[in-house]
Protein backbone atom coordinates (compact mmCIF):
# COMPACT_ATOMS: atom_id res chain seq x y z
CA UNK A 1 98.47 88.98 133.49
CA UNK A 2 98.95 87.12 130.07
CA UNK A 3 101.43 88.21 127.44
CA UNK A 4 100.75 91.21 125.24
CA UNK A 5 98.86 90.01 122.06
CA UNK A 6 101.04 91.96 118.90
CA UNK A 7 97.90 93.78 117.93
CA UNK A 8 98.54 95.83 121.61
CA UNK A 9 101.82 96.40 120.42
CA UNK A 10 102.39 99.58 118.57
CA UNK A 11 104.36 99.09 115.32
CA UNK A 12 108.26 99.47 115.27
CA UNK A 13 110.16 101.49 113.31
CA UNK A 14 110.70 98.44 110.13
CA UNK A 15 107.10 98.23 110.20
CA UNK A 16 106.68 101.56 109.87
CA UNK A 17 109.33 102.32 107.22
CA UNK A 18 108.04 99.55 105.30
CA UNK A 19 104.59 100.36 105.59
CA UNK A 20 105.67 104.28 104.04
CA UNK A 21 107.49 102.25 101.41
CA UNK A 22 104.63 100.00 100.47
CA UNK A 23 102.55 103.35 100.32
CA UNK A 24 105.48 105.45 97.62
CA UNK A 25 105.25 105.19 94.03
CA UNK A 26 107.76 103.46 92.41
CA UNK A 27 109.23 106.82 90.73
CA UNK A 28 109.46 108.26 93.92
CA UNK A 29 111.13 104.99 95.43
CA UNK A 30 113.80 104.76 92.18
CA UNK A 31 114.13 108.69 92.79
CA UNK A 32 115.51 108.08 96.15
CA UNK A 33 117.72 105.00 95.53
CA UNK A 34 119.11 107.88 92.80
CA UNK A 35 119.79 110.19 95.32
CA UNK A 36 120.72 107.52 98.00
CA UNK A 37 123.70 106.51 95.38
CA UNK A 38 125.03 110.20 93.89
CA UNK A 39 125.02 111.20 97.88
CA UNK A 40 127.79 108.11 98.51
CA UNK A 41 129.34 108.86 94.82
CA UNK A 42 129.47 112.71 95.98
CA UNK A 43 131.30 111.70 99.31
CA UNK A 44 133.62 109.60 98.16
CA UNK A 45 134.62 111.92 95.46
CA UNK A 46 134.50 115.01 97.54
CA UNK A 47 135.59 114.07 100.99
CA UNK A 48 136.99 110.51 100.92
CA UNK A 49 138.17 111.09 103.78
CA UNK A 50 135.30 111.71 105.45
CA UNK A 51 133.24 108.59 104.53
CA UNK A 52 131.34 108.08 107.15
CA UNK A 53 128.86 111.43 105.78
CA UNK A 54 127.61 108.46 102.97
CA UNK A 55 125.42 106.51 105.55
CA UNK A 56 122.89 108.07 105.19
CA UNK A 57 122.74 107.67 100.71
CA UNK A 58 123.22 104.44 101.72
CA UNK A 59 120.34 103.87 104.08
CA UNK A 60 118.01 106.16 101.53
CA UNK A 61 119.05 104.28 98.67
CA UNK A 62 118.43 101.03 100.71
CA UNK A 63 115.06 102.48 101.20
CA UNK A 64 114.55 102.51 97.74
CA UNK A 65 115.56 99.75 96.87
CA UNK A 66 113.58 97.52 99.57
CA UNK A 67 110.27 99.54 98.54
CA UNK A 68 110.78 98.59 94.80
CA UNK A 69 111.58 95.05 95.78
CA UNK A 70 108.05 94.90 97.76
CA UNK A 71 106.62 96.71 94.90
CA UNK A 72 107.91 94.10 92.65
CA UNK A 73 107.03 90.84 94.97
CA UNK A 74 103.12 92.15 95.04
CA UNK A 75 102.68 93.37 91.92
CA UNK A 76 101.29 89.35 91.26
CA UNK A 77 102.63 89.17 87.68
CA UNK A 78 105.69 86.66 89.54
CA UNK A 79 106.20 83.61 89.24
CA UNK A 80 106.84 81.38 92.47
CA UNK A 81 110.75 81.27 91.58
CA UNK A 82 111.37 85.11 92.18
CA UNK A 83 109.15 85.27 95.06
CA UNK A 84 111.70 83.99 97.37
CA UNK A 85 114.84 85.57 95.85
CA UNK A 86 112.79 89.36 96.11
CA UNK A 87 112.17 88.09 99.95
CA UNK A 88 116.75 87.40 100.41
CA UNK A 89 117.11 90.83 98.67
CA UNK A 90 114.89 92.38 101.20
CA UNK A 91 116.19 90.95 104.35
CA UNK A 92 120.01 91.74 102.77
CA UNK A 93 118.93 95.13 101.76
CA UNK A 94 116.67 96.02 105.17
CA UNK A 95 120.23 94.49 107.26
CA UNK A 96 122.29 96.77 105.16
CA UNK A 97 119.86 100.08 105.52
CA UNK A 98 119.68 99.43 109.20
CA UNK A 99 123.31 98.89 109.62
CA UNK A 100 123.96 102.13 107.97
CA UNK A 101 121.64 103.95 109.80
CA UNK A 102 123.16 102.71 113.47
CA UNK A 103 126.28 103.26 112.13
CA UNK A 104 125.45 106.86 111.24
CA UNK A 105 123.55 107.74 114.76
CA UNK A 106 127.06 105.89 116.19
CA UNK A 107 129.14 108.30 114.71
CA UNK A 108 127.39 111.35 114.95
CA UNK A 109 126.90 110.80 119.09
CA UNK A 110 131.15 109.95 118.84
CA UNK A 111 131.44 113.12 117.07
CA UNK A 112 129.12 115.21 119.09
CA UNK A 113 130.71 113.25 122.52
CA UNK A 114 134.00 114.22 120.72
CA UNK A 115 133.23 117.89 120.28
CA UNK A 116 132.48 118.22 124.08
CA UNK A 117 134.87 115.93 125.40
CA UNK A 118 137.54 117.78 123.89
């Protein structure tokens, strides 16, 4: 048996996230960033305490963000000078939106672990 060719492979979840982002109008992908940002805003205003609840603005907004980035890197009217700093902002930005979403699915098993432990 030889190794699985990547065309076998079924996509994982960054190529499918990106693929829905590549596919979302740019409205729609600013429209989210919005909401990603006002949801951490509303948290930290509302329940600083509580911060955690504002992973998941910041993996939407991050969503946003990376979309409009890709957007921006194919839209062929760059030059060959932003094409590499659009590529850093979307490996900082995809690191950041995954960390947040770990971190989130962390702390909601803790607090669901917590509930039933105690």
């Amino acid at each position: 048996m030889g190794p699985r060719t990547s065309s076998a492979e079924p996509p994982g979840p960054l190529v499918a996230l990106a693929g829905r982002a590549r596919l979302t109008s740019d409205s729609r992908l600013v429209g989210l960033e919005i909401l990603g940002v006002l949801t951490v805003i509303g948290v930290i205003a509302w329940f600083p305490d509580q911060l955690p609840l504002s992973l998941p603005g910041i993996a939407l907004s991050m969503f946003g963000l990376w979309g409009v980035a890709d957007h921006f890197r194919h839209s062929g009217r760059r030059s060959r000078a932003v094409h590499l700093p659009l590529r850093v902002l979307q490996f900082v930005v995809a690191v950041i939106g995954t960390t947040a979403v770990a971190a989130a699915i962390y702390v909601i098993a803790g607090r669901l672990i917590g509930t039933v432990v105690s």
